[in-house]
PDB file of N, CA and C in Angstrom:
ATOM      1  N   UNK A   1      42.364  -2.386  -5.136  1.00  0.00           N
ATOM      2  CA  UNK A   1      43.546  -2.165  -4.321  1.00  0.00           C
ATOM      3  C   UNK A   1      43.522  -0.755  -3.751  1.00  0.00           C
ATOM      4  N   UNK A   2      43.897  -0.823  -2.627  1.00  0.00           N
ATOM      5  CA  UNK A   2      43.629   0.988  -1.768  1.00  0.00           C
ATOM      6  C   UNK A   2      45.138   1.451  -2.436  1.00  0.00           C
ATOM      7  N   UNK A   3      45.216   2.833  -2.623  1.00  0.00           N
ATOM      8  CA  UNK A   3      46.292   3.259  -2.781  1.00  0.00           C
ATOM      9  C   UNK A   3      46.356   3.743  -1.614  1.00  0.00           C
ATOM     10  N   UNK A   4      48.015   3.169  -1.011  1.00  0.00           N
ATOM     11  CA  UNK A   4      48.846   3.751   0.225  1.00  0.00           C
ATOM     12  C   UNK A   4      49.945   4.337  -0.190  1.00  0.00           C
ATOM     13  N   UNK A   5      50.516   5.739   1.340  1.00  0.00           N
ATOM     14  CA  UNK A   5      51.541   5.916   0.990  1.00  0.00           C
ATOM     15  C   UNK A   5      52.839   5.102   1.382  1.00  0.00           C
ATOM     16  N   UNK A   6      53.752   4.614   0.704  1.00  0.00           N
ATOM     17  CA  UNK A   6      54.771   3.506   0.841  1.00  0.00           C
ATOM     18  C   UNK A   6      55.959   4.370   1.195  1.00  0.00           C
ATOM     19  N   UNK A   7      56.193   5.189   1.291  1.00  0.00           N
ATOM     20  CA  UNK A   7      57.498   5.714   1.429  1.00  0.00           C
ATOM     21  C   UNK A   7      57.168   7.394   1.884  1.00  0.00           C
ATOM     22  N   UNK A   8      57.196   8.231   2.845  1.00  0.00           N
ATOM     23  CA  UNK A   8      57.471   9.970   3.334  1.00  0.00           C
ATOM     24  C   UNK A   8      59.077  10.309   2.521  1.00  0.00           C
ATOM     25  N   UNK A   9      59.060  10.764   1.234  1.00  0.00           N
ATOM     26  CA  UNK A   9      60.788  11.746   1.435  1.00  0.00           C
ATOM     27  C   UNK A   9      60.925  12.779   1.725  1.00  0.00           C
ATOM     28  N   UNK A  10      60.153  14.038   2.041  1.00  0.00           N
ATOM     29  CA  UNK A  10      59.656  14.956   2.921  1.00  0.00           C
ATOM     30  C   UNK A  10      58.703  15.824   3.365  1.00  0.00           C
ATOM     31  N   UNK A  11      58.651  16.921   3.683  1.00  0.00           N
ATOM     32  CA  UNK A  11      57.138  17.792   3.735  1.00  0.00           C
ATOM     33  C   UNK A  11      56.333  18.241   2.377  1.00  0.00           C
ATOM     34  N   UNK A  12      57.087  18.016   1.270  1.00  0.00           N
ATOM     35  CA  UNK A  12      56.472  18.271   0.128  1.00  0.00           C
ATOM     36  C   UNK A  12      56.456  17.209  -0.771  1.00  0.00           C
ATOM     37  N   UNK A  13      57.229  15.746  -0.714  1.00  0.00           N
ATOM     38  CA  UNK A  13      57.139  14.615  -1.479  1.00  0.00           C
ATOM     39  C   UNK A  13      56.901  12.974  -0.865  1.00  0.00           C
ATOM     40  N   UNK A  14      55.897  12.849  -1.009  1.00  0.00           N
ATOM     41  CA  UNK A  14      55.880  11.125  -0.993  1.00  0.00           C
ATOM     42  C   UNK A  14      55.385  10.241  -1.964  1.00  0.00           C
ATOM     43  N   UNK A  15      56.252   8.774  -1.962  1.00  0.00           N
ATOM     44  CA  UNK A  15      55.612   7.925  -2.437  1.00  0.00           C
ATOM     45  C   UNK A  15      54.534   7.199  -2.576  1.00  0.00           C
ATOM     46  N   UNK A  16      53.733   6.454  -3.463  1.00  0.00           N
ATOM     47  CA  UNK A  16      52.455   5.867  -3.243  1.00  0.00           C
ATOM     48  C   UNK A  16      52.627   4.493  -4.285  1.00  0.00           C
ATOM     49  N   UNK A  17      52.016   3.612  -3.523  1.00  0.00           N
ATOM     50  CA  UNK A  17      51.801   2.290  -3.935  1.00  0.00           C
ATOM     51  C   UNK A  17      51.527   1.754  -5.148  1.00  0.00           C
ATOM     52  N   UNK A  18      51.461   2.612  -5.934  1.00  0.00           N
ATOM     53  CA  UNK A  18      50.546   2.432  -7.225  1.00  0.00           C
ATOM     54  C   UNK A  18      51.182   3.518  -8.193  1.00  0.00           C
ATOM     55  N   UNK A  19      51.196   2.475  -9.595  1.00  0.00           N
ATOM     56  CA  UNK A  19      52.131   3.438 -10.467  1.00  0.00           C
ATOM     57  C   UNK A  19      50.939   3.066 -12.234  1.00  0.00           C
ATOM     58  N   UNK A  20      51.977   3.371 -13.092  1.00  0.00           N
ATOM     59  CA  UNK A  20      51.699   2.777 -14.501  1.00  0.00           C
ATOM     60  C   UNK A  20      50.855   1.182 -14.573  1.00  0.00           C
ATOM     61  N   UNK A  21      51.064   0.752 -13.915  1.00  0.00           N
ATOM     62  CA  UNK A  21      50.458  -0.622 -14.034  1.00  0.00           C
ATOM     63  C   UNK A  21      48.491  -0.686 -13.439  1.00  0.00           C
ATOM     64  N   UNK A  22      48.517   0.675 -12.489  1.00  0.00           N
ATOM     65  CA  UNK A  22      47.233   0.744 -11.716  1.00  0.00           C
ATOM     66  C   UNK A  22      46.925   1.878 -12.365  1.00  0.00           C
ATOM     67  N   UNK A  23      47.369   2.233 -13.873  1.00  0.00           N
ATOM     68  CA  UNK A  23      46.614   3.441 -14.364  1.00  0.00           C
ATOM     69  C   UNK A  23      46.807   4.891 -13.907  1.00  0.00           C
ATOM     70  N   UNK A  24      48.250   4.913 -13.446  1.00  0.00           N
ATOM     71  CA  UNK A  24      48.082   6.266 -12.201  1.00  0.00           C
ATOM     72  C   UNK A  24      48.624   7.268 -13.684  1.00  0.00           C
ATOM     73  N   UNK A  25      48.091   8.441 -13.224  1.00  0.00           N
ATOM     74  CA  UNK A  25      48.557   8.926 -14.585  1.00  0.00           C
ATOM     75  C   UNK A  25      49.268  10.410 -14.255  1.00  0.00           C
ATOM     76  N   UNK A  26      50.059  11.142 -14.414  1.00  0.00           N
ATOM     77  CA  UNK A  26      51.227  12.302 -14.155  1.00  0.00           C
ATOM     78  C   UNK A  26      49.391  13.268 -14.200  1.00  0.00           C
ATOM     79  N   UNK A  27      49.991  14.424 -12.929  1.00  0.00           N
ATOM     80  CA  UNK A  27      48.622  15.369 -12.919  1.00  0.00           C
ATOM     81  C   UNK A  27      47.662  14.758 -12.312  1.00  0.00           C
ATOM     82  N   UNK A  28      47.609  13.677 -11.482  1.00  0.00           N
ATOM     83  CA  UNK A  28      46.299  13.262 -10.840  1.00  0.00           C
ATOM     84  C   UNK A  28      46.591  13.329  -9.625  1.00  0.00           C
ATOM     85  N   UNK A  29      45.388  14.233  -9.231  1.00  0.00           N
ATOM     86  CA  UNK A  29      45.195  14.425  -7.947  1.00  0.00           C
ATOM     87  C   UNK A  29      44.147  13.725  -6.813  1.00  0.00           C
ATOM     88  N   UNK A  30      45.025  13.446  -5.166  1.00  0.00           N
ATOM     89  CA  UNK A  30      44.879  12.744  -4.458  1.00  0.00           C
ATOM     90  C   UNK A  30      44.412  13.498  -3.295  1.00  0.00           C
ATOM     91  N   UNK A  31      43.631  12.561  -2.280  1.00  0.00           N
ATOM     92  CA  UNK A  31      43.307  13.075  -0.716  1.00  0.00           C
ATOM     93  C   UNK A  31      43.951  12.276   0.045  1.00  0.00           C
ATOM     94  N   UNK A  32      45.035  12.475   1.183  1.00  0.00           N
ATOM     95  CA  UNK A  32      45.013  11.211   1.922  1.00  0.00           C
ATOM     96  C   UNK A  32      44.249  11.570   2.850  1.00  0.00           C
ATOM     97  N   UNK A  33      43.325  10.357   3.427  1.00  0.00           N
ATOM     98  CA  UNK A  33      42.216   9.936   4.276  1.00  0.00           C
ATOM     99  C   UNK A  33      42.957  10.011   5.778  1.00  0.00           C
ATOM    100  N   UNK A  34      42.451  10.360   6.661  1.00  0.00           N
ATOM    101  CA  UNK A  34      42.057   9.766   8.205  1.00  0.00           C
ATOM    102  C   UNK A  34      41.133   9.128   8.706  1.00  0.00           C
ATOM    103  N   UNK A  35      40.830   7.864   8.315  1.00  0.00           N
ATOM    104  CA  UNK A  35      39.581   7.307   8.185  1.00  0.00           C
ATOM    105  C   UNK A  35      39.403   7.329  10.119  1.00  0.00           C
ATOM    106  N   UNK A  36      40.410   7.714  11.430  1.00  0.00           N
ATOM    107  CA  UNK A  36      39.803   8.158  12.187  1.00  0.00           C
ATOM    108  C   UNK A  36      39.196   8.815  12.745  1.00  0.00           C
ATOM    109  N   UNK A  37      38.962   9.973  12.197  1.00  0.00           N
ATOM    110  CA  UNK A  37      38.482  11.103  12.064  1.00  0.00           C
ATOM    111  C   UNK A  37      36.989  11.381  10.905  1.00  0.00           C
ATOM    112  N   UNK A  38      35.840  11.410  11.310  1.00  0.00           N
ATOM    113  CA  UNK A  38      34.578  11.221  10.719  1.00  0.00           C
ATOM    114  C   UNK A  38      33.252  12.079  10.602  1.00  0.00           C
ATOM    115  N   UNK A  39      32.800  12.385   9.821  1.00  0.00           N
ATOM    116  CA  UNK A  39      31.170  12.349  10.622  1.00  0.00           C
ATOM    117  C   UNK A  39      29.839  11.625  10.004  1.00  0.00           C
ATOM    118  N   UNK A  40      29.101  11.077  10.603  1.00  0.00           N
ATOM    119  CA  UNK A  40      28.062  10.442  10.209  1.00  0.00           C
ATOM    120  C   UNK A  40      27.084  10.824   9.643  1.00  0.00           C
ATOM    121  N   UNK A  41      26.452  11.049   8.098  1.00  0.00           N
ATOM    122  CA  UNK A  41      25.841  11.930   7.672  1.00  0.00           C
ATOM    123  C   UNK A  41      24.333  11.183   7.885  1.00  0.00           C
ATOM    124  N   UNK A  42      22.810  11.885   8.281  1.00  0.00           N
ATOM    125  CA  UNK A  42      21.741  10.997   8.386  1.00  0.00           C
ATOM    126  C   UNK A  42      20.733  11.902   7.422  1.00  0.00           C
ATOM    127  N   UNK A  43      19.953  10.942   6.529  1.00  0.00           N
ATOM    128  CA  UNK A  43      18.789  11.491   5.631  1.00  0.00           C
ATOM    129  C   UNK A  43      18.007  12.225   6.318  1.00  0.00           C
ATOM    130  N   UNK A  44      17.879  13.154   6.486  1.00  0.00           N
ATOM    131  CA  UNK A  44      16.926  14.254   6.984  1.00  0.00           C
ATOM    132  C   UNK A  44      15.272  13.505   7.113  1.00  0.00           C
ATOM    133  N   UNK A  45      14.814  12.915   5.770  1.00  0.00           N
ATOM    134  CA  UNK A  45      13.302  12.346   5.610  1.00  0.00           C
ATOM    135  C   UNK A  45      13.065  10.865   6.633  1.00  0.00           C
ATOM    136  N   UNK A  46      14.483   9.952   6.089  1.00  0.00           N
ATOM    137  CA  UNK A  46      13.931   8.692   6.745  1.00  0.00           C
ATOM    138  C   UNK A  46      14.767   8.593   8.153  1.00  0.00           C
ATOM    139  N   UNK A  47      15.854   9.234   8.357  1.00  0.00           N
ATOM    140  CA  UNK A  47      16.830   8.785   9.736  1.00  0.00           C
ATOM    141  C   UNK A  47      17.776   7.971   9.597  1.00  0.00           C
ATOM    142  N   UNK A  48      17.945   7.499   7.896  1.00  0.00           N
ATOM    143  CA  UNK A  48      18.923   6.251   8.215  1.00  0.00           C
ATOM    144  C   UNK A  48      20.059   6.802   7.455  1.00  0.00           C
ATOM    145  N   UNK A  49      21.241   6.185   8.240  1.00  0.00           N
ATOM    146  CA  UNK A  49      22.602   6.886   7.612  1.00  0.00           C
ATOM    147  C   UNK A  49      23.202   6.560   6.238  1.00  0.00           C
ATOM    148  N   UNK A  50      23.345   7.967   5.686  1.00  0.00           N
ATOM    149  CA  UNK A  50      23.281   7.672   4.251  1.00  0.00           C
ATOM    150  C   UNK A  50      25.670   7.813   4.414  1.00  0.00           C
ATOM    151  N   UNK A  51      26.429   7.427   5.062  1.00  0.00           N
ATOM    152  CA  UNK A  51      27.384   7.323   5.175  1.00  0.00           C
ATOM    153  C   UNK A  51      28.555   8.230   5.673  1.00  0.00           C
ATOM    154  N   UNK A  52      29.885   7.887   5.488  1.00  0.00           N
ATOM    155  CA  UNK A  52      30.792   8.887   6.337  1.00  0.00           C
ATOM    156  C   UNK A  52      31.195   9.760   5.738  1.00  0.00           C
ATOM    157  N   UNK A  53      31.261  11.268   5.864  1.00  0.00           N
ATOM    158  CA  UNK A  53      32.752  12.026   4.972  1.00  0.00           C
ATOM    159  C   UNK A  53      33.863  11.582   6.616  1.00  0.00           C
ATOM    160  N   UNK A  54      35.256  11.421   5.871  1.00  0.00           N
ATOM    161  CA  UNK A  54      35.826  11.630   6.786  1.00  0.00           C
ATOM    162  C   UNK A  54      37.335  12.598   6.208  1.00  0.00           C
ATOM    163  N   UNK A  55      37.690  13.006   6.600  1.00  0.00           N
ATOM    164  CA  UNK A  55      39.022  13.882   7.535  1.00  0.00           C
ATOM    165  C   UNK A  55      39.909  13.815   6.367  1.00  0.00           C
ATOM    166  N   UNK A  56      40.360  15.163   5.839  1.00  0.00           N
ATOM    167  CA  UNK A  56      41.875  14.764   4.792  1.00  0.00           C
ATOM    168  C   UNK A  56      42.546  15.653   5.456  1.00  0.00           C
ATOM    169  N   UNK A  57      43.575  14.795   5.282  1.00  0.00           N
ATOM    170  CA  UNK A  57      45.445  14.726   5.878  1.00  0.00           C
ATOM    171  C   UNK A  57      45.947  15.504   5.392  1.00  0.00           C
ATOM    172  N   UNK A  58      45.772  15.899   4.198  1.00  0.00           N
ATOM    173  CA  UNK A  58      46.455  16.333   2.795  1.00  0.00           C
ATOM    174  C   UNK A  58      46.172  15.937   1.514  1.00  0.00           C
ATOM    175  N   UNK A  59      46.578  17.002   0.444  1.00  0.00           N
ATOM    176  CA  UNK A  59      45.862  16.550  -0.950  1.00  0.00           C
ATOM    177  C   UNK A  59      47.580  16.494  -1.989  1.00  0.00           C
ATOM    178  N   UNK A  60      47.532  15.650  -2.660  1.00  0.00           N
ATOM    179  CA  UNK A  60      48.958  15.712  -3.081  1.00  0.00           C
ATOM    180  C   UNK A  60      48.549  15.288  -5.046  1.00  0.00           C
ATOM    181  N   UNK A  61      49.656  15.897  -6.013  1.00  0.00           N
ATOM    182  CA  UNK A  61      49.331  15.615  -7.193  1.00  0.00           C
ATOM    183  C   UNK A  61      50.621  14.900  -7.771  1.00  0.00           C
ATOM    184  N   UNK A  62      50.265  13.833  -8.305  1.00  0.00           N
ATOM    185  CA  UNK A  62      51.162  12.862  -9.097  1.00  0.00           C
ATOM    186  C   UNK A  62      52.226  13.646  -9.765  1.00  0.00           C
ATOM    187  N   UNK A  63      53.762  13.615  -9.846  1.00  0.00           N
ATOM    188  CA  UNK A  63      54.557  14.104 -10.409  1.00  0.00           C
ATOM    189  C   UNK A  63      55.640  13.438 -11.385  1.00  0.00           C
ATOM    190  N   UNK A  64      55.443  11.994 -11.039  1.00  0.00           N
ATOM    191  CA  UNK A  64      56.455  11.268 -11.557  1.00  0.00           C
ATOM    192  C   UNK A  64      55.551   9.947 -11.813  1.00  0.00           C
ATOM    193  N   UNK A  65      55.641   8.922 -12.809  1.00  0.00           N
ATOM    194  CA  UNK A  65      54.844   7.804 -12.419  1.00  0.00           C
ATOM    195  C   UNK A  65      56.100   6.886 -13.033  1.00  0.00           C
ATOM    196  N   UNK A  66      56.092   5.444 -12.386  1.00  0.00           N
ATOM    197  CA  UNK A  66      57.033   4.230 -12.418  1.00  0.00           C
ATOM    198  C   UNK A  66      56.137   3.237 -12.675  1.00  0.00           C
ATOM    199  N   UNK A  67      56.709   2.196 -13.326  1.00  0.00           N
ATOM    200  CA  UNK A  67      55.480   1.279 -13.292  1.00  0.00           C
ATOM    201  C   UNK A  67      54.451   1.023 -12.506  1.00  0.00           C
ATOM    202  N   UNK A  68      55.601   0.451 -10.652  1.00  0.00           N
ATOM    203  CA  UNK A  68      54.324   0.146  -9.502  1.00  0.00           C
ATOM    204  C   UNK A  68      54.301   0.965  -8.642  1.00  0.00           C
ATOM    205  N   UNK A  69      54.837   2.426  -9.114  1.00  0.00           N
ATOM    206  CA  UNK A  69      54.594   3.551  -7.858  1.00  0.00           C
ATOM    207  C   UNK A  69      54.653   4.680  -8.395  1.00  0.00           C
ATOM    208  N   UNK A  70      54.496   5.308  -7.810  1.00  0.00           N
ATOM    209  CA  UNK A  70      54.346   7.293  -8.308  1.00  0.00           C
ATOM    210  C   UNK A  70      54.939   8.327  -7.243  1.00  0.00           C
ATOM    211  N   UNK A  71      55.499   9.193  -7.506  1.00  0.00           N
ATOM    212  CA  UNK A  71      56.456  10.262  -6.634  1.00  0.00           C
ATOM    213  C   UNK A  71      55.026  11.355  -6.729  1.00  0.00           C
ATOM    214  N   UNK A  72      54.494  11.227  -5.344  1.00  0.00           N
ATOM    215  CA  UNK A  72      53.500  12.653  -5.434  1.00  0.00           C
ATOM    216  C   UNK A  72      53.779  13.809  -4.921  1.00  0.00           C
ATOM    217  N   UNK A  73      53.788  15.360  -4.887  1.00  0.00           N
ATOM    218  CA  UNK A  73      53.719  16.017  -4.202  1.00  0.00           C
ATOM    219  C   UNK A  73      52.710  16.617  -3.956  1.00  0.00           C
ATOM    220  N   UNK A  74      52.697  18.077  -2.769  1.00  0.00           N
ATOM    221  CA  UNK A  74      51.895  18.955  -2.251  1.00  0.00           C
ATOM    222  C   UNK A  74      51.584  19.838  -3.293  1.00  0.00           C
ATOM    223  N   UNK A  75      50.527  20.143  -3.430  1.00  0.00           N
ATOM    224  CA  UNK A  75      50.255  21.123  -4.633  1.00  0.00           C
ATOM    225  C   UNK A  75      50.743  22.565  -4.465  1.00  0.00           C
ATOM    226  N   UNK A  76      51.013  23.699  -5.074  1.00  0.00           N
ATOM    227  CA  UNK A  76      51.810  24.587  -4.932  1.00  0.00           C
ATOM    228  C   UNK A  76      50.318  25.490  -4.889  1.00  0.00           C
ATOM    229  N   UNK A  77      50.316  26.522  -3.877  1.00  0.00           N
ATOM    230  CA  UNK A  77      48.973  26.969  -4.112  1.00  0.00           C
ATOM    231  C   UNK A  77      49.077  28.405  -5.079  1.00  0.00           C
ATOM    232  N   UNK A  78      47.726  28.722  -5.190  1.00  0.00           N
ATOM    233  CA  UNK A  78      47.430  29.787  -6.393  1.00  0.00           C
ATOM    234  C   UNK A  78      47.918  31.329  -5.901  1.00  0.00           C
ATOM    235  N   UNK A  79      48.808  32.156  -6.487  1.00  0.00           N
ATOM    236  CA  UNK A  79      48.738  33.313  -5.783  1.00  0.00           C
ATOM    237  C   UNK A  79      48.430  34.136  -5.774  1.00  0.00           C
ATOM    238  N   UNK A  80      47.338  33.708  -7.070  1.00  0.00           N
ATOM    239  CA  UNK A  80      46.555  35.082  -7.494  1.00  0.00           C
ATOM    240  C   UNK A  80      45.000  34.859  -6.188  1.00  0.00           C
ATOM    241  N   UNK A  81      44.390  35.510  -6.254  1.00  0.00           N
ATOM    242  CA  UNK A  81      42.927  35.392  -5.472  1.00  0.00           C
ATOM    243  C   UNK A  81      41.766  34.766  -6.141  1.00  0.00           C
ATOM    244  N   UNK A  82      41.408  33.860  -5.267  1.00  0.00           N
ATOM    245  CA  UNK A  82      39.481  33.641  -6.206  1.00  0.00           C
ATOM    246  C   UNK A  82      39.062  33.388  -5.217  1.00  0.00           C
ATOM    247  N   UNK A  83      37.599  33.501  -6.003  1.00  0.00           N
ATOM    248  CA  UNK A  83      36.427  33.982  -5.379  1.00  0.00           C
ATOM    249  C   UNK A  83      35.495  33.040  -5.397  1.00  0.00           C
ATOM    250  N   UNK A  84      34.795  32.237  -4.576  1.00  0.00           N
ATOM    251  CA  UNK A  84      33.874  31.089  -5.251  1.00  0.00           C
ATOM    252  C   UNK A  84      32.483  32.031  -4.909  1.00  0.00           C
ATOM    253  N   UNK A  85      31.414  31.822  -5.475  1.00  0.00           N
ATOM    254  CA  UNK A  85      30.170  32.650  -5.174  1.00  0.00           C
ATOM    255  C   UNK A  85      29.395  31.658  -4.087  1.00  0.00           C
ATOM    256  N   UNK A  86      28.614  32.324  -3.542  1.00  0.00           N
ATOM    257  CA  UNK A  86      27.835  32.218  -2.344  1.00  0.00           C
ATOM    258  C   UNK A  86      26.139  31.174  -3.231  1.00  0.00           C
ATOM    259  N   UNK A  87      26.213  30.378  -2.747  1.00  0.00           N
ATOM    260  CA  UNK A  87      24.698  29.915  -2.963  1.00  0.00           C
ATOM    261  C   UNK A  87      23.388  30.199  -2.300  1.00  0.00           C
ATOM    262  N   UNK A  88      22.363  30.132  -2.918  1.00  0.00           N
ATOM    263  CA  UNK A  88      21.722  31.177  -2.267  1.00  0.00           C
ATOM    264  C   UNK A  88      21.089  30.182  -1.319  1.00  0.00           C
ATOM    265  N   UNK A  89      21.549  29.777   0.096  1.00  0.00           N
ATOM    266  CA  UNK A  89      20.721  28.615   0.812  1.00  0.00           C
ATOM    267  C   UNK A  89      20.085  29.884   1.748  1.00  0.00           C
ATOM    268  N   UNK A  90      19.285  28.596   2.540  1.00  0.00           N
ATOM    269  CA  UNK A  90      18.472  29.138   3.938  1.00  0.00           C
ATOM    270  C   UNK A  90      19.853  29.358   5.248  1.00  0.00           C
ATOM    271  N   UNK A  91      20.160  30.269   5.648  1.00  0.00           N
ATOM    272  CA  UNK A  91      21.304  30.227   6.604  1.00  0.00           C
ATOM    273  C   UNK A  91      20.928  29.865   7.946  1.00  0.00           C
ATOM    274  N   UNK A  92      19.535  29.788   8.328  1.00  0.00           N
ATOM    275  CA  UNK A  92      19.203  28.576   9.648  1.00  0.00           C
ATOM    276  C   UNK A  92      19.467  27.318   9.350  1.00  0.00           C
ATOM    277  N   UNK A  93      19.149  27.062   8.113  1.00  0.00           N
ATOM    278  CA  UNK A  93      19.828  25.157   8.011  1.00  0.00           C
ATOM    279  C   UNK A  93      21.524  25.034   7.672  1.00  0.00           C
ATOM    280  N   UNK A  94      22.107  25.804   7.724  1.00  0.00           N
ATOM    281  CA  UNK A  94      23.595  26.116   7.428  1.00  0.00           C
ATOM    282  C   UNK A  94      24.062  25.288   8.838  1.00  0.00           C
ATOM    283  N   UNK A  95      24.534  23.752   8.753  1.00  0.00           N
ATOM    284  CA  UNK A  95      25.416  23.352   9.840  1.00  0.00           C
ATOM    285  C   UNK A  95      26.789  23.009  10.182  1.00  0.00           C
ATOM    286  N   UNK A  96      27.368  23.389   8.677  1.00  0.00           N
ATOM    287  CA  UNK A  96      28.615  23.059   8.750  1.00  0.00           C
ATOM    288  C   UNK A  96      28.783  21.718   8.549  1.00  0.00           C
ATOM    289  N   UNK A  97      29.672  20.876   9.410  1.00  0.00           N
ATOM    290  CA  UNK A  97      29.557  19.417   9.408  1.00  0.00           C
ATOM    291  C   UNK A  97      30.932  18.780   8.818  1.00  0.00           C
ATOM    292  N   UNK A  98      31.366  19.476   7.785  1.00  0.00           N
ATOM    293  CA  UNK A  98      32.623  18.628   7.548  1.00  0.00           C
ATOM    294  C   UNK A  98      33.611  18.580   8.145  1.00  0.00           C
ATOM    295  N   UNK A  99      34.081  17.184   8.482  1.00  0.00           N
ATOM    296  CA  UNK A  99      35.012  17.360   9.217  1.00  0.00           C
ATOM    297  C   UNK A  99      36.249  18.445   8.967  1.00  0.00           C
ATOM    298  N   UNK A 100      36.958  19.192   9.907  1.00  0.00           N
ATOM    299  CA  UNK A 100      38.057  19.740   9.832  1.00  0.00           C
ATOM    300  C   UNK A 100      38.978  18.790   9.256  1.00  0.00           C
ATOM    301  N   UNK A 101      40.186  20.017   8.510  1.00  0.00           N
ATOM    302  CA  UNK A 101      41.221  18.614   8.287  1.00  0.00           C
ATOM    303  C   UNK A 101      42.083  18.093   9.223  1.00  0.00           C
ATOM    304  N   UNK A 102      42.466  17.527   9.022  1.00  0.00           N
ATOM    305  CA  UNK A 102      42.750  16.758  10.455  1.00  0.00           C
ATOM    306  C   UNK A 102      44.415  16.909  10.533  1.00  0.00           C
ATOM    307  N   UNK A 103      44.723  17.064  11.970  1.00  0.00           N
ATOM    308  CA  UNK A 103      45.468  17.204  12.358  1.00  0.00           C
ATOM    309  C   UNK A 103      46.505  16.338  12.493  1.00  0.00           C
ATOM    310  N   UNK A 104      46.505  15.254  12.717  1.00  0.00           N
ATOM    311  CA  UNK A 104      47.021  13.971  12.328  1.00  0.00           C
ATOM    312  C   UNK A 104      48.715  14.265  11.204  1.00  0.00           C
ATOM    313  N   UNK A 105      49.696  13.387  11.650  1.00  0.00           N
ATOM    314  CA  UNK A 105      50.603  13.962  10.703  1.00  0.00           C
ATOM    315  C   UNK A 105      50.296  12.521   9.430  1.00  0.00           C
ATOM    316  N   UNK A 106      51.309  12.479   8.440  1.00  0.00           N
ATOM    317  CA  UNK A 106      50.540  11.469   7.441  1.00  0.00           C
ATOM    318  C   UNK A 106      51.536  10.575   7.282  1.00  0.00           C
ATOM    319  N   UNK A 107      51.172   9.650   7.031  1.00  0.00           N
ATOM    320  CA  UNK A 107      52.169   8.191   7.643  1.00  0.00           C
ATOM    321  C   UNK A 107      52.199   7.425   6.671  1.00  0.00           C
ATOM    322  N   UNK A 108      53.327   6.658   6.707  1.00  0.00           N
ATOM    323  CA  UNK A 108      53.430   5.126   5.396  1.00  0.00           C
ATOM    324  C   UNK A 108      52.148   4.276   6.092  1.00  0.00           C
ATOM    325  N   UNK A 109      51.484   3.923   4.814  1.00  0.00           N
ATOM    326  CA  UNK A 109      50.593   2.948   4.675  1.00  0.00           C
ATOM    327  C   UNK A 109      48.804   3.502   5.259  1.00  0.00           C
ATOM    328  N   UNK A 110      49.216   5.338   5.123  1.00  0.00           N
ATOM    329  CA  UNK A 110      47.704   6.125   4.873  1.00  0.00           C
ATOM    330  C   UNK A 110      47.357   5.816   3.690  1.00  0.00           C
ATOM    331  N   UNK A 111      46.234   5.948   3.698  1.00  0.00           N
ATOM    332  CA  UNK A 111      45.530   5.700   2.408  1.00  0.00           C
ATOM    333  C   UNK A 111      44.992   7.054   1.724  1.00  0.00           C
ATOM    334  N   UNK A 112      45.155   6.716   0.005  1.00  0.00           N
ATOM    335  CA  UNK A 112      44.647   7.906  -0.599  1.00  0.00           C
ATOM    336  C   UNK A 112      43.668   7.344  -1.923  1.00  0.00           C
ATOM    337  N   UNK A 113      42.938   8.615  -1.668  1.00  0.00           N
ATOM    338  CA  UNK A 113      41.663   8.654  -3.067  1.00  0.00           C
ATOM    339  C   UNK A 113      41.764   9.476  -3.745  1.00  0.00           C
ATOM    340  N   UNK A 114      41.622   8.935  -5.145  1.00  0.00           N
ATOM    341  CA  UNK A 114      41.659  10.328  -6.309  1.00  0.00           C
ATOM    342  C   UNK A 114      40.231  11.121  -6.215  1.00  0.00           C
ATOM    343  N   UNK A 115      41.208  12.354  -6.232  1.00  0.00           N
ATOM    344  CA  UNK A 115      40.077  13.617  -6.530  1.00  0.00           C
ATOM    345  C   UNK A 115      39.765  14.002  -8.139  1.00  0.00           C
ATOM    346  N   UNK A 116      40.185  13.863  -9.058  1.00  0.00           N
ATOM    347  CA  UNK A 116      39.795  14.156 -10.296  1.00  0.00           C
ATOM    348  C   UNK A 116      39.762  12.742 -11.148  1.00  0.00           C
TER     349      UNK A 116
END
C-alpha cells in the first residue's frame, strides 16, 4: 500500500493514510515524492538505466499514530551547526544530478516513503 497524504492541516502538519495497523511507528521519518519531477540515472559500463531518483516535496516525522492514520509534521531543524566531511572524489567527475527539491506545493493523495 503507498502511503498518501489524506488530509493538509497546515504548513507544519499533515495527515497520512497509514497508522498502527501498517506498522507506522511515533519518530518515523518520511519523504513526500514528486514522482513528476526526475532524473534518469545510466550505468556508466553498460548504458542501461539503472533507475529514477526523483524530487522531494518535503520530509515530515510521525508525531501522533491512530490505528489507520498518523498526524505527521515538518521536522524542526538543528540550531546548532554541522559539518559533514568532504569525500575525497575526482572533482571532474563531480555532476551533481539530483534532482532539486521541488517546487511543487504538497497535496492530498502525494505520496510518501520512509526514510529511516
Amino acid at each position: 500500500m503507498d502511503i498518501k497524504v489524506a488530509k493538509i492541516i497546515s504548513t507544519k502538519q499533515l495527515i497520512i493514510n497509514a497508522g498502527k495497523d501498517q506498522k507506522i511507528k511515533l519518530g518515523q521519518r518520511f519523504e513526500i515524492i514528486d514522482y513528476t519531477s526526475f532524473e534518469v540515472i545510466t550505468d556508466p559500463e553498460t548504458n542501461k538505466k539503472l533507475g529514477r531518483i526523483y524530487a522531494v516535496k518535503g520530509n515530515v516525522i510521525v508525531s501522533k499514530v491512530y490505528s489507520k492514520m498518523a498526524l505527521v509534521e515538518a521536522p524542526y531543524e538543528n540550531s546548532l551547526f554541522s559539518i559533514q566531511t568532504d569525500l575525497n572524489v575526482d572533482p571532474k567527475e563531480i555532476t551533481g544530478g539530483l534532482p532539486a527539491p521541488s517546487l511543487n506545493p504538497i497535496k492530498v493523495r502525494d505520496t510518501l516513503i520512509k526514510t529511516n
